[in-house]
Protein backbone atom coordinates (compact mmCIF):
# COMPACT_ATOMS: atom_id res chain seq x y z
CA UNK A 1 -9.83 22.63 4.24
CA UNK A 2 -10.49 18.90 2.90
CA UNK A 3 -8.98 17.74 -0.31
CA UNK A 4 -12.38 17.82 -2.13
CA UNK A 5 -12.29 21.74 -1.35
CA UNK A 6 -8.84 22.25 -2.45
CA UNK A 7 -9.09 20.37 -5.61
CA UNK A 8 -12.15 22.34 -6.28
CA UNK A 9 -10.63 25.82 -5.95
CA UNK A 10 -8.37 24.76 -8.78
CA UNK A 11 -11.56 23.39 -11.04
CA UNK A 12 -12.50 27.48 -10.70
CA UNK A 13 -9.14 28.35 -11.60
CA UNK A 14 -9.32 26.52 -14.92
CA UNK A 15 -12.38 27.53 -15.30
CA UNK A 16 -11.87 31.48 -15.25
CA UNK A 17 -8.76 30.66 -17.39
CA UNK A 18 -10.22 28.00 -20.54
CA UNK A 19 -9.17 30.65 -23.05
CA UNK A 20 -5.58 31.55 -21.38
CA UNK A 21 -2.78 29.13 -21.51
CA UNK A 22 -3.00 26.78 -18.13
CA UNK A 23 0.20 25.31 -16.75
CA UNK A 24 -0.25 22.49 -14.31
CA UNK A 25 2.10 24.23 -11.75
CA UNK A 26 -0.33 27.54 -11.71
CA UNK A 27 -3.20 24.90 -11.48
CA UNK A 28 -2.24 23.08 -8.65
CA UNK A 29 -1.27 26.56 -6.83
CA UNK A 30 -4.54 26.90 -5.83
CA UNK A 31 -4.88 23.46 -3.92
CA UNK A 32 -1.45 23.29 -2.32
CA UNK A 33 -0.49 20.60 -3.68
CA UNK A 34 2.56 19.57 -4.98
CA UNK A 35 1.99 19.21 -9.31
CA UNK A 36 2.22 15.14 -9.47
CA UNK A 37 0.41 14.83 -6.13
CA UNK A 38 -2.42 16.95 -7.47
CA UNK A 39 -2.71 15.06 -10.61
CA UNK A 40 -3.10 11.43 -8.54
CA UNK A 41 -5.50 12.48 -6.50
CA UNK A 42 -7.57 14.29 -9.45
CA UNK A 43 -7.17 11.04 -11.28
CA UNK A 44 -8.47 8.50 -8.92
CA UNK A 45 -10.89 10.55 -7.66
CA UNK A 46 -12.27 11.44 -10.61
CA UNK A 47 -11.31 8.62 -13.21
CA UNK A 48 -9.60 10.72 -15.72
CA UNK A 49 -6.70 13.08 -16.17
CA UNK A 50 -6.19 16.91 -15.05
CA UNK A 51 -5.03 17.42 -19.12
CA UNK A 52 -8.20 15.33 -19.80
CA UNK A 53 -10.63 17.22 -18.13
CA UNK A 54 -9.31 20.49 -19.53
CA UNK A 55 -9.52 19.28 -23.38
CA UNK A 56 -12.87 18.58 -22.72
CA UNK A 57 -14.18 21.76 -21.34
CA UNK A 58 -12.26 23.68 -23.82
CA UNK A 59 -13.98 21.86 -26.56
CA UNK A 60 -17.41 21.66 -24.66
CA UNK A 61 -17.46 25.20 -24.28
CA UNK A 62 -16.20 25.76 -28.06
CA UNK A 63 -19.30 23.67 -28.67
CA UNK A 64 -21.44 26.10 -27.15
CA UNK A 65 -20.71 29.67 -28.81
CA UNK A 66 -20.65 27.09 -32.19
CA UNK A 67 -24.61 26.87 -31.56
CA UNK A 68 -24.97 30.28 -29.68
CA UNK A 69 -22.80 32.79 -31.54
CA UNK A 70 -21.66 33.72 -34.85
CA UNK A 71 -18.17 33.73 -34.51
CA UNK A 72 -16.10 32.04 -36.85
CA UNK A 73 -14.79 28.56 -36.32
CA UNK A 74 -11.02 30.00 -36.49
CA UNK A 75 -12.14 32.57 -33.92
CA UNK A 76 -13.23 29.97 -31.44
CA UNK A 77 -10.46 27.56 -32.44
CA UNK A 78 -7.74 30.32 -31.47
CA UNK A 79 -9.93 31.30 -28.61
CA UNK A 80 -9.77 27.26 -26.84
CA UNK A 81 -5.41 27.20 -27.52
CA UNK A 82 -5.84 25.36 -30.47
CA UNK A 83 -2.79 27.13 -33.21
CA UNK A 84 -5.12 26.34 -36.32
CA UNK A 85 -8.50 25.71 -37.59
CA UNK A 86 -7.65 22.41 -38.51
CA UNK A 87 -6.13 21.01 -35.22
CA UNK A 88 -9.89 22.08 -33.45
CA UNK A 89 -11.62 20.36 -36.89
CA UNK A 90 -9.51 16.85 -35.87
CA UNK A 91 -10.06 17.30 -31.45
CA UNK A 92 -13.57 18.00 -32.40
CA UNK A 93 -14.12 15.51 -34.62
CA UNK A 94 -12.48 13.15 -32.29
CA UNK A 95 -14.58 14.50 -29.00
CA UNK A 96 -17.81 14.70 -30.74
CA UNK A 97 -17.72 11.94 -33.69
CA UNK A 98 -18.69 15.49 -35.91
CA UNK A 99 -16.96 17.88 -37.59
CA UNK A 100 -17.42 22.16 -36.25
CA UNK A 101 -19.35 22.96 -39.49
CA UNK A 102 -21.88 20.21 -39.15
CA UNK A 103 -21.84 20.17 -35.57
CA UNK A 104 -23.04 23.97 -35.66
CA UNK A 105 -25.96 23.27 -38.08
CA UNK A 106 -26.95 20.24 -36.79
CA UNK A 107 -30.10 19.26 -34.25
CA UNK A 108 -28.70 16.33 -32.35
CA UNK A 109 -27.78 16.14 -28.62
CA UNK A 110 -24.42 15.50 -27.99
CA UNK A 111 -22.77 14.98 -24.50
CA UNK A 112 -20.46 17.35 -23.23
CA UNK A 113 -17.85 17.85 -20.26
CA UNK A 114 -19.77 20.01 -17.76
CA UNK A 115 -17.33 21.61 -15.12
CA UNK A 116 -17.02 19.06 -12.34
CA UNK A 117 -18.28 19.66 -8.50
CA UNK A 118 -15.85 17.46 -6.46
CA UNK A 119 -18.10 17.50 -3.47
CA UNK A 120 -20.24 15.17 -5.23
CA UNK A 121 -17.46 12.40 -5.00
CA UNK A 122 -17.09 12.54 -1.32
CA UNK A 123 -17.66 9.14 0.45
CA UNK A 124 -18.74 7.96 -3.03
CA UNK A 125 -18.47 4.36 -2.99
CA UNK A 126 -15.71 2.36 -5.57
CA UNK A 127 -16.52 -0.82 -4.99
CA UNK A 128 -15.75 -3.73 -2.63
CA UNK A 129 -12.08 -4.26 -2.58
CA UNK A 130 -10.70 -7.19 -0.91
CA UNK A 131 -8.87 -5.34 1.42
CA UNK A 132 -8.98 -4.00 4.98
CA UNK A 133 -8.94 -0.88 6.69
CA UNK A 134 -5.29 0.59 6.88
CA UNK A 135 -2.92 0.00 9.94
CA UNK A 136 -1.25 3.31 10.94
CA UNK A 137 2.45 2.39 11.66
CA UNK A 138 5.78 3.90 12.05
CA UNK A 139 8.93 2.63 10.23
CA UNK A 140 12.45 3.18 10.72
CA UNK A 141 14.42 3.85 7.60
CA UNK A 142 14.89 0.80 4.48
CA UNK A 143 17.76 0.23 2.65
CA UNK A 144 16.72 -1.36 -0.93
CA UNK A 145 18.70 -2.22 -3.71
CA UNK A 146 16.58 -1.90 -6.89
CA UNK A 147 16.37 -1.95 -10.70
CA UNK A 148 15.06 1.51 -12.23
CA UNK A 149 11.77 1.63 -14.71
CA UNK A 150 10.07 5.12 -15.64
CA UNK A 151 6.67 5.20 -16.27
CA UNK A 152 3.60 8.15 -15.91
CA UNK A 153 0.52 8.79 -14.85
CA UNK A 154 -0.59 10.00 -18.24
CA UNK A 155 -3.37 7.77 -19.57
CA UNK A 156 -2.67 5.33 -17.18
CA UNK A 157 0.55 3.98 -18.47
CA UNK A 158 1.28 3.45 -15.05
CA UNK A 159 -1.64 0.91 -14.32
CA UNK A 160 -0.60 -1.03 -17.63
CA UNK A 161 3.03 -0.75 -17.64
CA UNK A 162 3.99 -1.61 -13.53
CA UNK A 163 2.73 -5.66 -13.57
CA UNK A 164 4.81 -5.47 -16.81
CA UNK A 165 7.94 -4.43 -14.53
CA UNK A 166 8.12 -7.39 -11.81
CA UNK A 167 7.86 -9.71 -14.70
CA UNK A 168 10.76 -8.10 -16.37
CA UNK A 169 12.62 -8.39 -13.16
CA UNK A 170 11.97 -12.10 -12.87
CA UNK A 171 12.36 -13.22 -16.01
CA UNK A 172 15.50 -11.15 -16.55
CA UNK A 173 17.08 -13.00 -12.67
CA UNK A 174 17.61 -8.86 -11.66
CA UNK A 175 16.51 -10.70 -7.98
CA UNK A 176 19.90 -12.69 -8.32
CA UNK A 177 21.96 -10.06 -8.85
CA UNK A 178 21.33 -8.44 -5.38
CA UNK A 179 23.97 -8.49 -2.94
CA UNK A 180 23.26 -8.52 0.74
CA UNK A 181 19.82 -9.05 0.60
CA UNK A 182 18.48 -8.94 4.11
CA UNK A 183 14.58 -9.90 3.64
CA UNK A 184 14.81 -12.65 0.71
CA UNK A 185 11.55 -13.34 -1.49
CA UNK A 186 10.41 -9.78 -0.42
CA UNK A 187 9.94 -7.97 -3.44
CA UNK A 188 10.03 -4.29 -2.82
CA UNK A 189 8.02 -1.78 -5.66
CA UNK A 190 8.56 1.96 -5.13
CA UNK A 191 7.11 4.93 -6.03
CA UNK A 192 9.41 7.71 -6.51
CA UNK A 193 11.17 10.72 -8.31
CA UNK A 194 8.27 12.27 -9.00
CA UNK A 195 7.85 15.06 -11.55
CA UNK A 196 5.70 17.53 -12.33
CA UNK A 197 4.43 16.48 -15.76
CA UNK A 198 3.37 13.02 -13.98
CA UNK A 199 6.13 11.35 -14.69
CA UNK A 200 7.89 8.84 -12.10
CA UNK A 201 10.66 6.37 -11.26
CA UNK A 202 9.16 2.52 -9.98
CA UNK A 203 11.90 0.44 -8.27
CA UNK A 204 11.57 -3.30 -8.40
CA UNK A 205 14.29 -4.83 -5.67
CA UNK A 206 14.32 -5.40 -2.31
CA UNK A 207 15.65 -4.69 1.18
CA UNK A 208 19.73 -4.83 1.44
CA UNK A 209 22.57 -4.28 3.23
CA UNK A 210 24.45 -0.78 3.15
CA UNK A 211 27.44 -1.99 1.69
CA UNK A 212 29.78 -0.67 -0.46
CA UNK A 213 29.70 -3.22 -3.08
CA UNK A 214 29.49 -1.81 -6.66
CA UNK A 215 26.71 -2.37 -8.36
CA UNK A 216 25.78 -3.75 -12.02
CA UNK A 217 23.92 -1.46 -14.67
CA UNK A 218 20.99 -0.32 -13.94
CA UNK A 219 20.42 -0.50 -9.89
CA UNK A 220 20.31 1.48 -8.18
CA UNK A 221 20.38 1.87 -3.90
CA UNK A 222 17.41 3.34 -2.45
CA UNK A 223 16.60 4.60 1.09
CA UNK A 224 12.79 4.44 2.14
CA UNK A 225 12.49 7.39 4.63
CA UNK A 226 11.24 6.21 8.19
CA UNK A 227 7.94 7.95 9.10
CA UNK A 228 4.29 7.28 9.56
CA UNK A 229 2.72 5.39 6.88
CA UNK A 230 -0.77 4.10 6.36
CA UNK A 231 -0.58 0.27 5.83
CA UNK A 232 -3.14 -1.54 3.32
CA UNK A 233 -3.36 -5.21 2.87
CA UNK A 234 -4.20 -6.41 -0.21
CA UNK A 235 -4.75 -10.19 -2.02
CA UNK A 236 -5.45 -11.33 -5.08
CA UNK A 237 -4.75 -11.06 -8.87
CA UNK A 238 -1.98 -9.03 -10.52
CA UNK A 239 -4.47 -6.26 -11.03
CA UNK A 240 -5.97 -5.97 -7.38
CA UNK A 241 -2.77 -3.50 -6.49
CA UNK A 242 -3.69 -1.05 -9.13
CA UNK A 243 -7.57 -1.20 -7.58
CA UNK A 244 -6.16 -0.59 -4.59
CA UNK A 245 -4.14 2.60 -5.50
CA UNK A 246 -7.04 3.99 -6.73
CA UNK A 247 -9.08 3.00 -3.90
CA UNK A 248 -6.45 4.85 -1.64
CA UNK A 249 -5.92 8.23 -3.59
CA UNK A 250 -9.75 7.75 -4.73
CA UNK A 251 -11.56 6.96 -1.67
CA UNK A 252 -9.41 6.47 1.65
CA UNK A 253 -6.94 9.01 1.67
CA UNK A 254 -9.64 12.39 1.14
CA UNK A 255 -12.10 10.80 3.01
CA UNK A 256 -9.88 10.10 6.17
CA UNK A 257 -8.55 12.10 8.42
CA UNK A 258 -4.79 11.77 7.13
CA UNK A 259 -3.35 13.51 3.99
CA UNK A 260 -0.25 12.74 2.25
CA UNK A 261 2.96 13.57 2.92
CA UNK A 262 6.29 14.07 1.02
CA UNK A 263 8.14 10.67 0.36
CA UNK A 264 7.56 7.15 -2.11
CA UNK A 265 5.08 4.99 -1.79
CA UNK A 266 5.74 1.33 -1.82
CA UNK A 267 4.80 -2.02 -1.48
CA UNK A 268 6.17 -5.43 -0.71
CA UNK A 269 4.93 -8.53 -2.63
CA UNK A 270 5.39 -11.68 -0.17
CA UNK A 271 6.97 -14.01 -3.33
CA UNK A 272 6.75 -17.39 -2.15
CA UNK A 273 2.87 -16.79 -0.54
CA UNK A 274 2.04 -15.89 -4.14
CA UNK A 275 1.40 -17.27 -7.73
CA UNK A 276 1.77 -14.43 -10.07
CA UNK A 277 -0.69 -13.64 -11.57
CA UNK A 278 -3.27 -15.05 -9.96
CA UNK A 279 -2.98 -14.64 -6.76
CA UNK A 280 -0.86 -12.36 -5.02
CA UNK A 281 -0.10 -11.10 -1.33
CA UNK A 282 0.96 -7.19 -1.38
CA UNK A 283 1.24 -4.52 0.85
CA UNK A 284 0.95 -1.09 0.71
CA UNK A 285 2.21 1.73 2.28
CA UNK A 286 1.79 5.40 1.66
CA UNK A 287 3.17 7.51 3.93
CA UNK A 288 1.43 9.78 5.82
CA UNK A 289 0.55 12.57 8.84
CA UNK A 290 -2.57 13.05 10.73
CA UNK A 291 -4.99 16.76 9.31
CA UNK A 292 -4.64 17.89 12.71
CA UNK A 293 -0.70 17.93 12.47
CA UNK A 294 -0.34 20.15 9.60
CA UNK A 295 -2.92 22.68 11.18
CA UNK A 296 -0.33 23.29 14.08
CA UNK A 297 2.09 23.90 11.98
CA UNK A 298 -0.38 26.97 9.95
């Protein structure tokens, strides 16, 4: 079954369940996926959040028995999770630019969340990145030595908040303070530690000796698994590696015939071929394993 099919068994799961208390873990059940790989892919495949997508309906269906029933606005606003009549009167209001009350007597169109069909984001196109079609590789093991930043996928922080990280490291020398290095002016960004909620670790460092040096607050050593990993090139501004994320976990990766597999993501920034922020030489790799594998192992 293809990720669009997956994805959409849980969009019928939420569905039957708008008026029960949804946990992302229950949610994801129904696609196999792991809870924070779930949420990626819904993300850049769809351009907005699992918890997104679910406040919506919840408040586009509340919108509906407000113009085709009589129940009470406290009924409905118990009935969509929300603890008081108030809370639904402000997510409402916020959703809708209109309160319940006026909302239920009014005549006006407004535009609500209809329950999404996946299928019709297959092969969709995102746009012309300035990239090129992934190399499929196999890597032996890395041993990094990085600095530690947390950051989600929740409203994006992640898209915002990870340029802000390699200028932290730079301004702050943490490139200095390496020992061992083994691939100088390599900058090394992984993806890791990933939780349910959508939370995750990014390490800024880069590849190192395994010695036993101590080291100073706040690095950390890091072993990238060996494996098979899809490799994406990628140039230009600061920005373009966040495109291309989105391009992979958007476009590529449910559209191919690979799927993800357990380990970080990461790429390597080639320093002194780039001029932050304008122009930048990155590569990607998300590791990965060919449909037909995991169908042996069923």
């Amino acid at each position: 079954m293809d990720d669009f099919k997956r994805i959409q068994r849980s969009i019928e799961f939420i569905e039957e369940n708008l008026q029960e208390e949804l946990h992302i873990k229950d949610i994801t059940a129904q696609a196999c996926f792991s809870a924070f790989h779930f949420q990626r892919l819904f993300q850049a495949i769809s351009g907005f959040s699992v918890h997104e997508y679910i406040r919506k309906r919840r408040l586009s269906e509340a919108a509906e028995e407000l113009k085709q029933t009589d129940r009470s606005v406290l009924d409905i606003s118990i009935a969509y999770g929300y603890g008081s009549q108030e809370a639904f009167t402000r997510a409402f209001d916020g959703y809708f630019s209109i309160t319940p009350a006026k909302y239920r007597k009014s005549e006006s169109a407004f535009k609500r969340q209809h329950k999404i069909n996946f299928s019709v984001y297959r092969s969709e196109d995102k746009g012309d990145l300035a990239m090129h079609k992934p190399e499929i590789k196999h890597l032996d093991s890395i041993h990094t030595v990085c600095f530690e930043y947390r950051t989600s996928l929740e409203d994006n922080r992640h898209f915002n908040e990870i340029p802000g990280f390699y200028h932290d490291f730079g301004k702050n020398g943490y490139y200095e303070r390496i020992p061992g290095k083994t691939a100088p002016n390599m900058a090394y960004g992984i993806s890791c530690n990933f939780r349910d909620d959508g939370g995750f670790s990014f390490l800024v460092g880069e590849e190192a000796t395994r010695s036993g040096e101590t080291l100073e607050e706040g690095f950390i050593r890091f072993d990238i698994p060996g494996g098979t990993y899809a490799v994406f090139q990628a140039f230009g501004s600061d920005g373009l590696v966040q495109q291309t994320r989105t391009y992979i976990y958007g476009t590529w990766l449910p559209n191919s015939n690979y799927e993800r597999r357990e380990g970080p993501d990461f790429e390597i920034t080639d320093v002194m071929r780039s001029s932050f922020p304008d122009f930048l030489r990155i590569t990607v790799y998300i590791p990965v394993r060919h449909r037909s594998d995991e169908r042996q192992r069923e």
